[in-house]
Protein backbone atom coordinates (compact mmCIF):
# COMPACT_ATOMS: atom_id res chain seq x y z
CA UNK A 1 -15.26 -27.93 -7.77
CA UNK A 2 -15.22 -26.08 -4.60
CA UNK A 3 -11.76 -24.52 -3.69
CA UNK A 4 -12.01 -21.19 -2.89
CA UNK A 5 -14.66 -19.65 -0.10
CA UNK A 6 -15.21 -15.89 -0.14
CA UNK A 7 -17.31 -14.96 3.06
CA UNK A 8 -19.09 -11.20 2.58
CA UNK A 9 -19.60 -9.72 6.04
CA UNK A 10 -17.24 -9.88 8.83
CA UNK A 11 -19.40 -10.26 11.85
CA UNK A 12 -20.33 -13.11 14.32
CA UNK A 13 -21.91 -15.53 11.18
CA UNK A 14 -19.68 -14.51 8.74
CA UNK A 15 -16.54 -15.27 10.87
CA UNK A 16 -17.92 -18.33 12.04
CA UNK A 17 -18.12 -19.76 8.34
CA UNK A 18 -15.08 -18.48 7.45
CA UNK A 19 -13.51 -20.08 10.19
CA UNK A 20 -15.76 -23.58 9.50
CA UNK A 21 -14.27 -23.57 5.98
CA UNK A 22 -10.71 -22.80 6.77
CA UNK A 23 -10.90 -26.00 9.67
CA UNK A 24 -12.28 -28.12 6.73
CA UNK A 25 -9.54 -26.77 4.44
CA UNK A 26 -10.92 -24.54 2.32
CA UNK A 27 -8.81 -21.26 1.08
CA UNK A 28 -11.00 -18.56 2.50
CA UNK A 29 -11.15 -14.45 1.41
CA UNK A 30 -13.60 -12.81 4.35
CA UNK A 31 -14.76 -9.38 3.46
CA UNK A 32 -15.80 -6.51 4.89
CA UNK A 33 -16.14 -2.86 4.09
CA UNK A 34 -16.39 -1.34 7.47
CA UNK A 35 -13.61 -0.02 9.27
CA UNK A 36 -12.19 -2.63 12.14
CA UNK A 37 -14.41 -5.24 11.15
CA UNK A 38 -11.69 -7.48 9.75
CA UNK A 39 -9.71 -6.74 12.99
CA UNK A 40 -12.36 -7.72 15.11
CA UNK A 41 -13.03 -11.00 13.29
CA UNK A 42 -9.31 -12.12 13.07
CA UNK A 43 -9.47 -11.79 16.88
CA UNK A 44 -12.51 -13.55 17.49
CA UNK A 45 -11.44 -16.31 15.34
CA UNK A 46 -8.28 -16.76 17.04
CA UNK A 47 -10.06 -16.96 20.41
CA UNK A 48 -12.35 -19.49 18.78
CA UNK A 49 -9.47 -21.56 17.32
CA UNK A 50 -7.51 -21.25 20.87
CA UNK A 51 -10.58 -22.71 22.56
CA UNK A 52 -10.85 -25.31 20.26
CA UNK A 53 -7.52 -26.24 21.13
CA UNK A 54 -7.96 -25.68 24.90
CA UNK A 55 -10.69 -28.77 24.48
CA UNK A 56 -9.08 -30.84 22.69
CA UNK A 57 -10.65 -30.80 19.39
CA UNK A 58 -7.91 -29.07 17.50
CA UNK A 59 -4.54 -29.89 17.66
CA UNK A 60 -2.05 -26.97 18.86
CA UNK A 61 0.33 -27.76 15.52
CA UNK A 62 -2.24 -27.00 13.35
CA UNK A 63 -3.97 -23.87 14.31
CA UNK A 64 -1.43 -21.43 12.47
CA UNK A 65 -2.21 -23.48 9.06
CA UNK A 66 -5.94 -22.94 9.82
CA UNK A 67 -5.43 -18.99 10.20
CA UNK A 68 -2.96 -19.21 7.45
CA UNK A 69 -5.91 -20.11 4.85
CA UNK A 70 -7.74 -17.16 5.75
CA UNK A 71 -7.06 -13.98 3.91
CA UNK A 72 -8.92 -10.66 4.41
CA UNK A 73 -10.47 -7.94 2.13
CA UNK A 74 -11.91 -4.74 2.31
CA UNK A 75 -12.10 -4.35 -1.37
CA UNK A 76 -15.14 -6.38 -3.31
CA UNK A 77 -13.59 -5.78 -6.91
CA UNK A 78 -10.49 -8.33 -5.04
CA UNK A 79 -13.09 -10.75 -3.80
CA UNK A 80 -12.66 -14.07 -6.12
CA UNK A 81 -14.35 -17.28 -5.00
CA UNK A 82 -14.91 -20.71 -6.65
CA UNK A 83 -18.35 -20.24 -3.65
CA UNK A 84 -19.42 -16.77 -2.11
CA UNK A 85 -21.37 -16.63 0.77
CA UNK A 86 -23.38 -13.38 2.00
CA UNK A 87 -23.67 -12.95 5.82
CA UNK A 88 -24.13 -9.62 5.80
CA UNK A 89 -27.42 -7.32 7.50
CA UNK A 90 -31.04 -8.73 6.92
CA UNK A 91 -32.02 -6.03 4.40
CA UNK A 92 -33.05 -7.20 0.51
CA UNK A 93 -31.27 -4.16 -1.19
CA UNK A 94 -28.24 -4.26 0.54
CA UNK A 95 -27.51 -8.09 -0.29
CA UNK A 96 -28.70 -8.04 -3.80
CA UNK A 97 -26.60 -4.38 -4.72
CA UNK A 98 -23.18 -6.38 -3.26
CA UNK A 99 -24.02 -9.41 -4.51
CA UNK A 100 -24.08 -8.08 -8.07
CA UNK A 101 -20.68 -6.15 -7.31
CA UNK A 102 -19.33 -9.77 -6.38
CA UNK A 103 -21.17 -11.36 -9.41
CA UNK A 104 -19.56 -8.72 -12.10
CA UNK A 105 -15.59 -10.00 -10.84
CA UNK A 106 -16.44 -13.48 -10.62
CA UNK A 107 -16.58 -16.27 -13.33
CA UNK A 108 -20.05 -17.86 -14.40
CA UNK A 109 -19.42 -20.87 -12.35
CA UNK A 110 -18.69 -18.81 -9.25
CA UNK A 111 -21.87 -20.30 -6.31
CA UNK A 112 -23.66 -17.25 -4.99
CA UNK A 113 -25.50 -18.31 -1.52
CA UNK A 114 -27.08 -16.16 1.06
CA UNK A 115 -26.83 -16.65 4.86
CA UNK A 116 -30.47 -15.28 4.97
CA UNK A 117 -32.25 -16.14 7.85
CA UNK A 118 -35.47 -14.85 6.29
CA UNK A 119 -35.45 -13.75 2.68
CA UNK A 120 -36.90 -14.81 -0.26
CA UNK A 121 -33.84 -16.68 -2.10
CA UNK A 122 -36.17 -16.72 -5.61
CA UNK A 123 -36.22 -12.52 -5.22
CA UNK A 124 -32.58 -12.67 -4.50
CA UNK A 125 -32.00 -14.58 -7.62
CA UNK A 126 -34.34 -12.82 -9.90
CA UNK A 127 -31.61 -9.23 -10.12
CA UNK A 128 -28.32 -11.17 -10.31
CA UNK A 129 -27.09 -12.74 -13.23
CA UNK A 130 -27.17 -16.82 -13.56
CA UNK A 131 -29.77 -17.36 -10.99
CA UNK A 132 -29.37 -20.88 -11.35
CA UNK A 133 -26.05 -20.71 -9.57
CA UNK A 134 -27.52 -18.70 -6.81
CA UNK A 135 -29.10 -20.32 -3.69
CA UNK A 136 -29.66 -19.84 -0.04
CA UNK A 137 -27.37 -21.62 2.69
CA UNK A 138 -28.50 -20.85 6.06
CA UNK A 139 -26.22 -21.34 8.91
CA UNK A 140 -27.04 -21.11 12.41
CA UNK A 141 -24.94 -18.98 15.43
CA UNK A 142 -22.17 -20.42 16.52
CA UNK A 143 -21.59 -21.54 12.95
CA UNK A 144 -18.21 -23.00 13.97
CA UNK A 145 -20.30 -25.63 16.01
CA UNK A 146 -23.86 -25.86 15.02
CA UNK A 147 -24.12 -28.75 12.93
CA UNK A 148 -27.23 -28.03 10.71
CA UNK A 149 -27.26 -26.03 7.61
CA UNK A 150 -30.62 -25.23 5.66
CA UNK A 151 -29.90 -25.45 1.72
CA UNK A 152 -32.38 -23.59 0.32
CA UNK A 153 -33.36 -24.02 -3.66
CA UNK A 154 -34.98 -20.75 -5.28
CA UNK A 155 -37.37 -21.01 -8.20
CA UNK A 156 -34.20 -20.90 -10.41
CA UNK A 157 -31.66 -22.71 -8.95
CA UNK A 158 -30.59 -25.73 -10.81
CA UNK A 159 -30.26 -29.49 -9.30
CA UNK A 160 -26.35 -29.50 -9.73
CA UNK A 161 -26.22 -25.92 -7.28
CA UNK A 162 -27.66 -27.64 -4.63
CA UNK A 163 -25.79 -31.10 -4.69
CA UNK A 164 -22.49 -28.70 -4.54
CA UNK A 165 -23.84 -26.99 -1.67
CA UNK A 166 -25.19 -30.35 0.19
CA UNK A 167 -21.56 -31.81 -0.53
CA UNK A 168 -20.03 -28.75 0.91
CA UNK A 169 -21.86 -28.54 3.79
CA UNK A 170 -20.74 -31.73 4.50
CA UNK A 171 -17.28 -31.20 3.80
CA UNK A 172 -17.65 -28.53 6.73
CA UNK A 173 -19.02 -31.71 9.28
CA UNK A 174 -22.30 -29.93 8.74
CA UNK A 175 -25.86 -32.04 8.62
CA UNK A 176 -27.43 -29.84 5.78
CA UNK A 177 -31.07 -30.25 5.05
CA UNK A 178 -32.26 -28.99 1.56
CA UNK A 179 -35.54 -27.09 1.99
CA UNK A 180 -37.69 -25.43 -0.79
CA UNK A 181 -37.60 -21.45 -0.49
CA UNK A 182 -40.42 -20.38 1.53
CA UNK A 183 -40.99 -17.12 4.69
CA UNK A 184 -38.50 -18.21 7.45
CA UNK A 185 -37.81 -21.54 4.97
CA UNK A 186 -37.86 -24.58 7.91
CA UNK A 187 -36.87 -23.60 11.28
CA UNK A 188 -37.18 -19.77 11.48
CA UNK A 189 -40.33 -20.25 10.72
CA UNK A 190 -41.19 -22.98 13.63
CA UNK A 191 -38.58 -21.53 16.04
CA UNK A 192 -40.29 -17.84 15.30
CA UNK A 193 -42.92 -18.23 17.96
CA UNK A 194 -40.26 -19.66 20.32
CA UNK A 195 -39.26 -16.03 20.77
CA UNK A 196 -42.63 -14.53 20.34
CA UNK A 197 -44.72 -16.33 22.91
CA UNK A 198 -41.71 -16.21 24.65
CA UNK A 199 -41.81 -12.55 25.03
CA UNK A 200 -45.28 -12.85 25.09
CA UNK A 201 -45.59 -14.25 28.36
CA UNK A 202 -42.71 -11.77 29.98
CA UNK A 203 -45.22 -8.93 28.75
CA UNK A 204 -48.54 -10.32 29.85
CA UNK A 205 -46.74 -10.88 33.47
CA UNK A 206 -46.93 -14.27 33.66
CA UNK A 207 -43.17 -14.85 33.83
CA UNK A 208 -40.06 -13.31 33.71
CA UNK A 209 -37.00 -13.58 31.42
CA UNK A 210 -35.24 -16.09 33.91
CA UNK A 211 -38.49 -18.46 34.59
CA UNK A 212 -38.46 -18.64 30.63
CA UNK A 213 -35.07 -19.58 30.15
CA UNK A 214 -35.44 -21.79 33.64
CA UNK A 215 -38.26 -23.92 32.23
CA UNK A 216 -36.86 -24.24 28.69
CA UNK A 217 -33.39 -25.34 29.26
CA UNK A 218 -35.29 -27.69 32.18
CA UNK A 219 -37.25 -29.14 29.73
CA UNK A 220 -34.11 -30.06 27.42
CA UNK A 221 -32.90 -26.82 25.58
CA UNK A 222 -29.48 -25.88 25.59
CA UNK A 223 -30.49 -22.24 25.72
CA UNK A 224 -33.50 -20.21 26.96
CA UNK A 225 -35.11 -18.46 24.26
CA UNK A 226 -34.34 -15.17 25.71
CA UNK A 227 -30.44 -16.50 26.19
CA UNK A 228 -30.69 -17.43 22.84
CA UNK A 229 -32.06 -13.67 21.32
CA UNK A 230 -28.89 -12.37 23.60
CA UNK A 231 -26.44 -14.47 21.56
CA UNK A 232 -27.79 -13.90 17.96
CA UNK A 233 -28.69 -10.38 18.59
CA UNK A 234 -31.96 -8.50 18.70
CA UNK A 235 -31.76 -6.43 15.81
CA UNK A 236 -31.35 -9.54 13.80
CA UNK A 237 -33.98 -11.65 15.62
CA UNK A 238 -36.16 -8.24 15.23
CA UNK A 239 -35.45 -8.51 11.46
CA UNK A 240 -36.53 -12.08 10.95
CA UNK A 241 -39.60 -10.99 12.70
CA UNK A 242 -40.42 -8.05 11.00
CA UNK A 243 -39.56 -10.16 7.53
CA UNK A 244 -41.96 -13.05 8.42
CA UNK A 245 -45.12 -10.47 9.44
CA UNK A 246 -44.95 -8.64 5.98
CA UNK A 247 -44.45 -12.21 4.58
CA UNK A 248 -47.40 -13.90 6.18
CA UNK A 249 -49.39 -10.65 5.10
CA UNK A 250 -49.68 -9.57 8.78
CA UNK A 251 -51.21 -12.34 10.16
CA UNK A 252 -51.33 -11.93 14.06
CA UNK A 253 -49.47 -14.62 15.11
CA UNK A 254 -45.88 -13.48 13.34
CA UNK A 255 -46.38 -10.10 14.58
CA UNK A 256 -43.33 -9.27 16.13
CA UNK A 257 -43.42 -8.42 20.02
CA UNK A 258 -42.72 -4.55 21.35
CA UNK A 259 -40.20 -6.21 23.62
CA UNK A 260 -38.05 -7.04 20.99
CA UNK A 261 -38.60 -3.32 19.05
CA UNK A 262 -38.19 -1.39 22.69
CA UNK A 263 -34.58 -3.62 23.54
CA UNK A 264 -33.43 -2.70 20.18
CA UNK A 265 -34.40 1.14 20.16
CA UNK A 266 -32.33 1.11 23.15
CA UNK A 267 -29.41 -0.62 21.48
CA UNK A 268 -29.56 -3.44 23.94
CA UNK A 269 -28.84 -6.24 21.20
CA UNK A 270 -27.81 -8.94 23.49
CA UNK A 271 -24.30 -10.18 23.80
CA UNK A 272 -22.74 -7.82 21.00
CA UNK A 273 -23.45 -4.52 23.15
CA UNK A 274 -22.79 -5.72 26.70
CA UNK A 275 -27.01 -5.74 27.87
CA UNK A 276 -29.80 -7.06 26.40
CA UNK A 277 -32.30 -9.46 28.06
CA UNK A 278 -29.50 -10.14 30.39
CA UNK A 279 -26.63 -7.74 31.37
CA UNK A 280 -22.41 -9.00 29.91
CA UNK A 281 -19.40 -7.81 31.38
């Protein structure tokens, strides 16, 4: 049973689940290693849980209890979790060597799940100890709000894994969809060449960044793809690009677009660094 939620990674994802757990009153550990990203996220999810309030959907008498169940961490060895969750940057060796840190202090029931947008779960699985308890559970920016979760199953992971996961997600007032582990698994994979002919068409001169977003979001999306790279960041969307190409073996149509490389060898990564398609205060 599901009690405890440790979060790894302290940026925009990872302090959106935390904060989605602690709402649907789970005890929550979020950790981070880096200096003032603990701070940062405590902030952000006060402004979050403040808004929330400011529209009604959280009542101001129970917002303290909410930031109550969070604790912090800087320190993996600490990090003890009925369910971990990895949200941490979109590179194999860097999730694997601190999910095995997390795996050595936790007990043999302890869930292991990866907020990859883009990596194989089954490789993931294969270097950490009782791969039947690890899985992939995909949430999608802002994860306070968004409503679907992909529950991805790896080669290894076993039926009961994935009906604590589904039930979890729905504990969280999620819709999660259970999806076989496959390059971009459901809806990186289709929304991929949202983006790419997206930027396509900006680079070809047959639009620009606002007539995108303009026609999009006037054809029924919320957000503009271009809007939408601004808010999860380019150096991520560049990663899930970059991941599907080598995936697909190269193949032409997941190649990823020398917009997105140029905006993030600039460091303009969207909303995170003030300019990226479009320019933040």
């Amino acid at each position: 049973m599901i009690q405890t939620v440790a979060i790894a990674g302290a940026g925009t994802m990872g302090s959106g689940i935390a904060l989605s757990a602690a709402l649907a009153g789970y005890n929550v550990v979020l950790l981070d290693t880096f200096e003032g990203a603990l701070d940062k996220a405590i902030i952000s999810i006060q402004k979050n849980l403040h808004t929330l309030v400011q529209k009604g959907k959280l009542p101001e008498s129970e917002l303290q209890q909410v930031l109550l169940r969070i604790q912090t961490s800087g320190n993996p060895e600490t990090c003890v979790a009925d369910l971990i969750i990895e949200a941490i940057v979109e590179k194999m060796e860097a999730k694997t060597s601190l999910l095995l840190r997390l795996a050595s202090v936790n007990a043999p029931h302890c869930i292991i799940a990866s907020n990859t947008s883009s990596l194989s779960i089954t490789g993931i699985q294969e270097k950490l100890p009782h791969p039947h308890r690890v899985a992939g559970l995909h949430f999608f920016n802002p994860a306070h709000i968004m409503k679907l979760v992909e529950v991805i199953k790896g080669k290894q992971t076993d039926v009961a894994t994935i009906h604590e996961l589904v039930q979890f997600s729905k504990q969280l007032g999620k819709t999660p969809v259970v999806c076989t582990d496959a390059p971009g698994f459901i809806v990186n994979r289709v929304a991929r060449h949202f983006y790419l002919e997206s930027m396509k068409a900006v680079e070809n001169g047959m639009a620009t960044v606002e007539q995108v977003d303009d026609i999009m979001e006037a054809t029924g999306f919320k957000m503009g793809p271009f809007k939408l790279m601004d808010m999860i960041g380019m150096d991520i969307n560049l990663a899930v690009s970059q991941s599907l190409f080598e995936a697909f073996n190269h193949e032409e149509r997941f190649r990823p677009s020398n917009l997105q490389i140029q905006k993030v060898e600039k460091g303009e990564l969207g909303k995170k660094t003030g300019k990226g398609f479009y320019q933040y205060d």
